[in-house]
Protein backbone atom coordinates (compact mmCIF):
# COMPACT_ATOMS: atom_id res chain seq x y z
CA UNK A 1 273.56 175.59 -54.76
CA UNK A 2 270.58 176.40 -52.71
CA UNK A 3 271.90 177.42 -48.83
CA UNK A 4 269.08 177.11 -46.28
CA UNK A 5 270.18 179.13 -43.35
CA UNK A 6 270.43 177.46 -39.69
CA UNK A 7 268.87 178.57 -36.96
CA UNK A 8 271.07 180.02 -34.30
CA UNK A 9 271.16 178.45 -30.58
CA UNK A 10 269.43 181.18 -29.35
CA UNK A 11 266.40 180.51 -31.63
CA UNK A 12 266.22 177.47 -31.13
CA UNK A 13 265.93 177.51 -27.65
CA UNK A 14 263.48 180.42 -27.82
CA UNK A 15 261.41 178.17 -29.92
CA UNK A 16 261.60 175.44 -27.52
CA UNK A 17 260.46 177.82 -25.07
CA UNK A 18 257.45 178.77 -26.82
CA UNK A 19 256.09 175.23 -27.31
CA UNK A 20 256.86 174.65 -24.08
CA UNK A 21 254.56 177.58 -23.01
CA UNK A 22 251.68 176.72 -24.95
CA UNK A 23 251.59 172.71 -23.77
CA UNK A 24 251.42 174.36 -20.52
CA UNK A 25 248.53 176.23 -21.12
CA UNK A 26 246.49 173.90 -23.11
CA UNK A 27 247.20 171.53 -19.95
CA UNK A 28 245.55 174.44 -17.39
CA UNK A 29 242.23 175.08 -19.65
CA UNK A 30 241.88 170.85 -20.42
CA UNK A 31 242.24 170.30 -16.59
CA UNK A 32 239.87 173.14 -15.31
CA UNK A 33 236.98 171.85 -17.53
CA UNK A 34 237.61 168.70 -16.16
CA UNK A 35 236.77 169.44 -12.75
CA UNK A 36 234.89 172.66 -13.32
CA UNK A 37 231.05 171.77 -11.60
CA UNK A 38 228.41 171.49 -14.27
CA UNK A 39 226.87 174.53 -13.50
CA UNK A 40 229.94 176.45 -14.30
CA UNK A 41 229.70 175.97 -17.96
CA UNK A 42 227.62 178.23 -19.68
CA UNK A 43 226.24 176.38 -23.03
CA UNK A 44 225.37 178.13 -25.86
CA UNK A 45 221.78 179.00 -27.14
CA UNK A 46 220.49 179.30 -23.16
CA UNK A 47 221.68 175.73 -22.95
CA UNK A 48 221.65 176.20 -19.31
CA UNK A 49 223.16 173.27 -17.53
CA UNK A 50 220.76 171.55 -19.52
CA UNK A 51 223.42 168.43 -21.15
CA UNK A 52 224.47 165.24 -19.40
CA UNK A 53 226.78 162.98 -21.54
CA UNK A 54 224.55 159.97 -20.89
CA UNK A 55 221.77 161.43 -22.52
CA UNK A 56 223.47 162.60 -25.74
CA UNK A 57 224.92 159.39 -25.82
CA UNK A 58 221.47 157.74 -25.92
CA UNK A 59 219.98 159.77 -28.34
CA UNK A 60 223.09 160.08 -30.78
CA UNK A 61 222.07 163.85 -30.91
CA UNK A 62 224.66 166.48 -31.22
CA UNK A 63 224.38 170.43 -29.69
CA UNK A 64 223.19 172.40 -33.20
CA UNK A 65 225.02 175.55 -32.61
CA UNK A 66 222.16 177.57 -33.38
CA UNK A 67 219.65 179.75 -31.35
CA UNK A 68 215.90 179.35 -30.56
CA UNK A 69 215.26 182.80 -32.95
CA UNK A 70 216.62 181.09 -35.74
CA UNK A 71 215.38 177.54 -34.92
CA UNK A 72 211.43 178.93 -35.29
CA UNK A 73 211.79 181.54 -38.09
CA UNK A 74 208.91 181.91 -40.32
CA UNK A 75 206.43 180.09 -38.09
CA UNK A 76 204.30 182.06 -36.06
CA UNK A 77 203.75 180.89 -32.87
CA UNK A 78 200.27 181.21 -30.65
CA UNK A 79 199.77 180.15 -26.84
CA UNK A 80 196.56 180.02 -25.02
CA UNK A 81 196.13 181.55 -22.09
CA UNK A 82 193.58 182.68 -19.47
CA UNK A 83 193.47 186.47 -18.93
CA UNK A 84 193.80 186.37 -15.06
CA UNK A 85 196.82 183.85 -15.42
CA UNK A 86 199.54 186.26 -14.54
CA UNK A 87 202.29 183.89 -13.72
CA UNK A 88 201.54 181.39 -16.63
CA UNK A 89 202.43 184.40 -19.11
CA UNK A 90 205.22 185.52 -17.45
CA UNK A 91 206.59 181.63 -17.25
CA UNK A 92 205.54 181.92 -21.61
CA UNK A 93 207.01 185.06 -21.90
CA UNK A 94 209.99 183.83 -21.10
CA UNK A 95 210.15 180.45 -22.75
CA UNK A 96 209.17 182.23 -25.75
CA UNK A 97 212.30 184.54 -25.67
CA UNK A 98 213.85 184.64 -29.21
CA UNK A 99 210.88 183.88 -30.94
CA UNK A 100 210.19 186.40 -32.83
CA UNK A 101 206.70 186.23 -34.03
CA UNK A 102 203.75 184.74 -31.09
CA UNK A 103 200.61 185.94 -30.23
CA UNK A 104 198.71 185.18 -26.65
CA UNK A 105 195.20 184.08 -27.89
CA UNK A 106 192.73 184.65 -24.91
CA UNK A 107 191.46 181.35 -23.27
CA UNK A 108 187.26 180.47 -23.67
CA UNK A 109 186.71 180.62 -20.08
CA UNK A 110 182.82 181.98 -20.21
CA UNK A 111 181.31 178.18 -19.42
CA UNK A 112 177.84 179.46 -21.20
CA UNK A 113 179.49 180.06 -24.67
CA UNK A 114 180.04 176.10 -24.91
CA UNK A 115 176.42 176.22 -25.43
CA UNK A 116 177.73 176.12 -29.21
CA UNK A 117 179.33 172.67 -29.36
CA UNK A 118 176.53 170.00 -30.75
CA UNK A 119 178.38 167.05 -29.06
CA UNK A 120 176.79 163.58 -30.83
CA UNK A 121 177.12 159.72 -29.28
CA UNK A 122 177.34 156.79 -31.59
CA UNK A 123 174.16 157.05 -32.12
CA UNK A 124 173.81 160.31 -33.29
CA UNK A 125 171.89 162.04 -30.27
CA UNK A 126 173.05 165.30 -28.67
CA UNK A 127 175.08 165.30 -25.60
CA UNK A 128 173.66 167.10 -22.93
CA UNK A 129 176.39 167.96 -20.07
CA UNK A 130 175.56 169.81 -16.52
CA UNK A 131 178.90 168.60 -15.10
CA UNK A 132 181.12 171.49 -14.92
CA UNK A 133 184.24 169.46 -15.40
CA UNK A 134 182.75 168.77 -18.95
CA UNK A 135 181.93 172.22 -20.13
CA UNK A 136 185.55 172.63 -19.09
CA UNK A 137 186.80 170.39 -21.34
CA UNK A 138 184.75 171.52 -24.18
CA UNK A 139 185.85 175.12 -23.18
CA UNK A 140 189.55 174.11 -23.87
CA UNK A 141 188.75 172.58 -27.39
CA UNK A 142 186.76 175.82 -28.00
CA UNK A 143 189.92 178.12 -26.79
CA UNK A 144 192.51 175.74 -29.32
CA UNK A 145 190.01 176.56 -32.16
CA UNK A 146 189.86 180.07 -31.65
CA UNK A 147 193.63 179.98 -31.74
CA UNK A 148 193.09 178.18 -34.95
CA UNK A 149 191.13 180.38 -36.29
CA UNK A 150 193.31 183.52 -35.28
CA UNK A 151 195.93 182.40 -37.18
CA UNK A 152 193.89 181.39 -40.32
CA UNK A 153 192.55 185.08 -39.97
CA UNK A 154 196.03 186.41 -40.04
CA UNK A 155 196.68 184.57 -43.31
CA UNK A 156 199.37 182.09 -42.21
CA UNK A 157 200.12 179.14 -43.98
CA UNK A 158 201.33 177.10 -41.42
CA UNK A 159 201.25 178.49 -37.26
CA UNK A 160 202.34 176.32 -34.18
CA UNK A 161 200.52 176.50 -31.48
CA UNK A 162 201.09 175.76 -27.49
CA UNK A 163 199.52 175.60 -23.92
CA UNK A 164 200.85 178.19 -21.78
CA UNK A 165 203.07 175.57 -19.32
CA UNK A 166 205.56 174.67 -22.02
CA UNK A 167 209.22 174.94 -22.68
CA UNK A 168 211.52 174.78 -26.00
CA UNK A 169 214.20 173.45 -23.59
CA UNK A 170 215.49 170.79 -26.44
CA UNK A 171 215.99 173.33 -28.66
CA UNK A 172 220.00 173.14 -28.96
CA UNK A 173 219.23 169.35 -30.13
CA UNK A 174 217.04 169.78 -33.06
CA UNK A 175 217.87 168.40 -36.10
CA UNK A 176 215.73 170.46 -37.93
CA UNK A 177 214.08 174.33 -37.61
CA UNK A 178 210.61 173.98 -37.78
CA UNK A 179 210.18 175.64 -40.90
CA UNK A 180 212.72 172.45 -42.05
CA UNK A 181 210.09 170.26 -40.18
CA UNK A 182 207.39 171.09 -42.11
CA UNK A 183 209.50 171.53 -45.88
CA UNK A 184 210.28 167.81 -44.66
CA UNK A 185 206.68 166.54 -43.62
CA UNK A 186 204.99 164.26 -45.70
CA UNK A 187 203.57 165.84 -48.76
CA UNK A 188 199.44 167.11 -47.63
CA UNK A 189 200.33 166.65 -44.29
CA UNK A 190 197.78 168.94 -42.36
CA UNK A 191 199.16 168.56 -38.82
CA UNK A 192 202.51 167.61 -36.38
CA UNK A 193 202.28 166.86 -32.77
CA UNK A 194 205.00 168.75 -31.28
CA UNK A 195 204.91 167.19 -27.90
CA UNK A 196 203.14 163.96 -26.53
CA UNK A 197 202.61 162.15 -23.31
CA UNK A 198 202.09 158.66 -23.49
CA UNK A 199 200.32 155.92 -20.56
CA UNK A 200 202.50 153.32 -21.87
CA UNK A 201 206.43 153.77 -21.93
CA UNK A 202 206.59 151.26 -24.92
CA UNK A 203 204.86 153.70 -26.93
CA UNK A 204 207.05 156.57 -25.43
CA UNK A 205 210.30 154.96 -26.06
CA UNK A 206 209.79 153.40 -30.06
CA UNK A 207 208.90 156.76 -30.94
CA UNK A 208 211.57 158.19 -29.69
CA UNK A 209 213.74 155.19 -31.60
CA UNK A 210 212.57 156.03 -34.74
CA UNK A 211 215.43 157.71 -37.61
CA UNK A 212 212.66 159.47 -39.51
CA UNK A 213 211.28 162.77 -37.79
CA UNK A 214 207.41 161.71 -38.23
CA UNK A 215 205.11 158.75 -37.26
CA UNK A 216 201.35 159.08 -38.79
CA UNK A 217 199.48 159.87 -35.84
CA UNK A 218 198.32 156.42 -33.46
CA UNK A 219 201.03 154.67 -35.23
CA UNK A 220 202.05 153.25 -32.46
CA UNK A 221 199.35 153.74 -29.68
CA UNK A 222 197.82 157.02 -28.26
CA UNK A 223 199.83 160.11 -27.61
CA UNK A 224 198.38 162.64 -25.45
CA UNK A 225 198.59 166.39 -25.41
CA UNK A 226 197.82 169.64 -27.23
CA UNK A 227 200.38 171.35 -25.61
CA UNK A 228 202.69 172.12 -28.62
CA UNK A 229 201.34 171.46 -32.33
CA UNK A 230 201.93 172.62 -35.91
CA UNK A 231 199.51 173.04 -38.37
CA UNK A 232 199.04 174.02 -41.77
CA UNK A 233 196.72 176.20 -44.03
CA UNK A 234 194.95 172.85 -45.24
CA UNK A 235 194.77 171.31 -41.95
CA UNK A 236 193.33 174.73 -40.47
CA UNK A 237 190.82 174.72 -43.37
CA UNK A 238 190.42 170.77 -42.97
CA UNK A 239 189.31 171.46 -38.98
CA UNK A 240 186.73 174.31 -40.30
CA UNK A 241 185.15 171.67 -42.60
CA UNK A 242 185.16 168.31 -40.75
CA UNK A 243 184.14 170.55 -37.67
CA UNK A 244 181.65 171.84 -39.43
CA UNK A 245 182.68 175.39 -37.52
CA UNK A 246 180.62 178.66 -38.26
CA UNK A 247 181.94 181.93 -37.02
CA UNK A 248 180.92 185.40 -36.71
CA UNK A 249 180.08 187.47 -39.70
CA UNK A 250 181.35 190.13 -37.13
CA UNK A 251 184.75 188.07 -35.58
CA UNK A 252 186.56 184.72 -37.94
CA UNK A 253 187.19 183.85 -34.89
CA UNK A 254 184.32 183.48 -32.70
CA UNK A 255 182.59 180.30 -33.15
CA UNK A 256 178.73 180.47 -33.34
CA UNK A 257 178.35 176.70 -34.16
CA UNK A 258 180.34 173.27 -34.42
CA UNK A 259 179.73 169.70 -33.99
CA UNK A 260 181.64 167.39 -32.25
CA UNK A 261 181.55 163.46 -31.80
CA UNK A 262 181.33 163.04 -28.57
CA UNK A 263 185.19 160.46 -28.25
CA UNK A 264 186.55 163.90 -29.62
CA UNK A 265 185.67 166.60 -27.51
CA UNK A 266 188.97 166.43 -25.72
CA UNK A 267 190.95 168.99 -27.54
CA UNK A 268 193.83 166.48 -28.80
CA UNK A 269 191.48 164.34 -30.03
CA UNK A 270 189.40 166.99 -31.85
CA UNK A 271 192.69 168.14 -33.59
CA UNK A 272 194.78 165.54 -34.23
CA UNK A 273 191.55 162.45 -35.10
CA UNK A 274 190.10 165.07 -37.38
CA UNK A 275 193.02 165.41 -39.42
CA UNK A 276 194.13 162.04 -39.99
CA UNK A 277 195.30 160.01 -42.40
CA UNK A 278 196.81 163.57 -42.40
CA UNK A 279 198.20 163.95 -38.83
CA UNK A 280 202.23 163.29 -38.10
CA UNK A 281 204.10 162.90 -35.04
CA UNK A 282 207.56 164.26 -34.49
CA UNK A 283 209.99 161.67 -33.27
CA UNK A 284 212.09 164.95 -31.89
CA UNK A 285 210.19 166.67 -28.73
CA UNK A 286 210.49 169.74 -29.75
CA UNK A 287 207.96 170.96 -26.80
CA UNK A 288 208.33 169.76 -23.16
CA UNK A 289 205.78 170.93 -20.54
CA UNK A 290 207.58 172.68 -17.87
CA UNK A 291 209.07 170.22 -15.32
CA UNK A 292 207.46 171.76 -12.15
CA UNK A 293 203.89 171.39 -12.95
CA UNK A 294 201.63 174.97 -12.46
CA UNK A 295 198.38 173.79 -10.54
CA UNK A 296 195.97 172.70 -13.83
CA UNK A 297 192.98 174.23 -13.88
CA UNK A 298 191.47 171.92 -16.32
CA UNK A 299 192.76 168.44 -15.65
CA UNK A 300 194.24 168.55 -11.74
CA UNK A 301 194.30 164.40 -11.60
CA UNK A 302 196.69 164.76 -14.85
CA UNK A 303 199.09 166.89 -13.30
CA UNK A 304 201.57 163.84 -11.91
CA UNK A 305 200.94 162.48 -15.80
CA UNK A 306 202.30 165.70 -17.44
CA UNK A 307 205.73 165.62 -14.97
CA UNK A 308 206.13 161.86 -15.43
CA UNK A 309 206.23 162.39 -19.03
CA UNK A 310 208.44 165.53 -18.89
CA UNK A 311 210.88 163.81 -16.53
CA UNK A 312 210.83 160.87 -19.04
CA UNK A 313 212.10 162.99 -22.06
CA UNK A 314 214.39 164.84 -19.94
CA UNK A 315 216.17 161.92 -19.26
CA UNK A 316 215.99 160.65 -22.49
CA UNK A 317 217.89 163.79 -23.99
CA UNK A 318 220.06 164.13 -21.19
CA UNK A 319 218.41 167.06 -19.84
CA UNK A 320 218.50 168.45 -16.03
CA UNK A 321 215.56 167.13 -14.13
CA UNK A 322 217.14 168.39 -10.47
CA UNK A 323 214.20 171.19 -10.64
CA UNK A 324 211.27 168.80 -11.54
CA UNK A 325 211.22 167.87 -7.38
């Protein structure tokens, strides 16, 4: 017969002991999280003190565990800026922390070169603008093109590209990389808006509702913003075409001629109309402009627009707004 030994008193008491020790200490760590303040615990990825347990529970989302390096990989990023705007790059500089390939593309800000863009009405005459607000515009659409064009010069076959006011502050709630995004985007797809404001909350919100990661473009009702958008080789090459853009023999990248209908020489418009039925949506925002708005120097009466839309997706993933004022 098999014997199984018994435990003396004095192991058995030292075992007790030991359980009773580590109860205790599981008790101390469970109850100091408990009433630690929220700005005590450090999240992972630069989570900041960025989740709120409402907002999770909305969206159903779950912290991914990985970092913003790994979470843009392979896609080369490229922000427009103007050269004088000193604390605009520094704010980019440090959004764009981790990833590892971007490239500042020099804003148009030379008002004479828009002299380029044939803008056409409905009827097919050129637009002739004086209004400086207007060669403004049509400056901005001319400084997202060049960035267009800087990255089909570099070869890419697929390069997002932002404003220079934006964060990646959802990040640690992506679902997907965005190298994942666009392996999952519709097959041809040519372009995905990254980030959108929208006039209507309706519109805002049923996006945000969907399960799939893309809407076709104006699915549901206008979303505004260039701010953060992915395109690919075709829909770089698709832009060049439909745009009918001409560089430089000298520079790819300087435009010497284009033509524009005039509802499209916003620079959303001129991106994301041109593409369709080629143009997607992401459901997920992966861009948010910055909560505390720098002073636009394009659009100053859509400045209370572009923090009531990043307040709105704060909230909606549970993100801190205390610093949008």
């Amino acid at each position: 017969d098999i014997v199984i030994p018994q435990a003396s008193w004095r192991q058995r008491l030292g075992t007790a002991i030991a359980r009773c020790v580590v109860i205790a200490l599981i008790t101390v760590v469970v109850t100091a999280c408990l009433l630690a303040s929220p700005g005590m615990l450090k999240k992972p990825a630069d989570f900041l003190k960025l989740l709120n347990p409402e907002g999770l529970l909305e969206t159903g989302l779950k912290p991914n565990g990985r970092s913003l390096s790994d979470l843009t990989y392979g896609v080369p990023f490229f922000w427009v800026s103007m050269k004088e705007s000193a604390p605009r790059q520094a704010f980019m500089k440090k959004s764009l922390r981790g990833v590892v390939s971007n490239y500042m593309v020099e804003a148009v800000t030379d008002l004479s070169r828009v002299s380029v863009v044939t803008v056409l009405n409905e009827t097919g005459h050129r637009v002739e603008y004086t209004e400086r607000k207007d060669k403004v515009i049509l400056a901005c659409t001319l400084s997202h093109l060049k960035a267009m064009l800087t990255a089909r010069k570099m070869g890419f076959d697929l390069a997002a590209f932002l404003e220079d006011d934006v964060n990646f502050d959802t990040h640690p709630l992506w679902k997907l990389s965005l190298r994942e995004l666009a392996e999952a985007a519709p097959r041809g797809w040519k372009g995905i808006q990254l980030g959108f404001g929208a006039k209507r909350a309706d519109v805002r919100n049923k996006i945000w509702r969907q399960p799939e990661p893309f809407i076709r473009f104006n699915q549901f009702g206008y979303t505004a913003g260039a701010y953060g958008y992915m395109l690919s080789r075709a829909g770089m090459d698709a832009l060049v075409e439909r745009l009918k853009i001409e560089v430089s023999p000298d520079d790819p990248t300087e435009i010497i001629s284009m033509t524009l209908p005039e509802q499209l020489r916003a620079a959303d418009h001129a991106l994301y109309f041109s593409l369709l039925p080629d143009m997607y949506t992401s459901t997920m925002m992966y861009v948010l402009h910055q909560c505390r708005q720098f002073q636009s120097t394009l659009h100053r009466e859509h400045e209370a627009r572009h923090k009531r839309d990043s307040v709105a997706a704060r909230e909606h993933y549970g993100l801190d707004t205390g610093a949008c004022g």
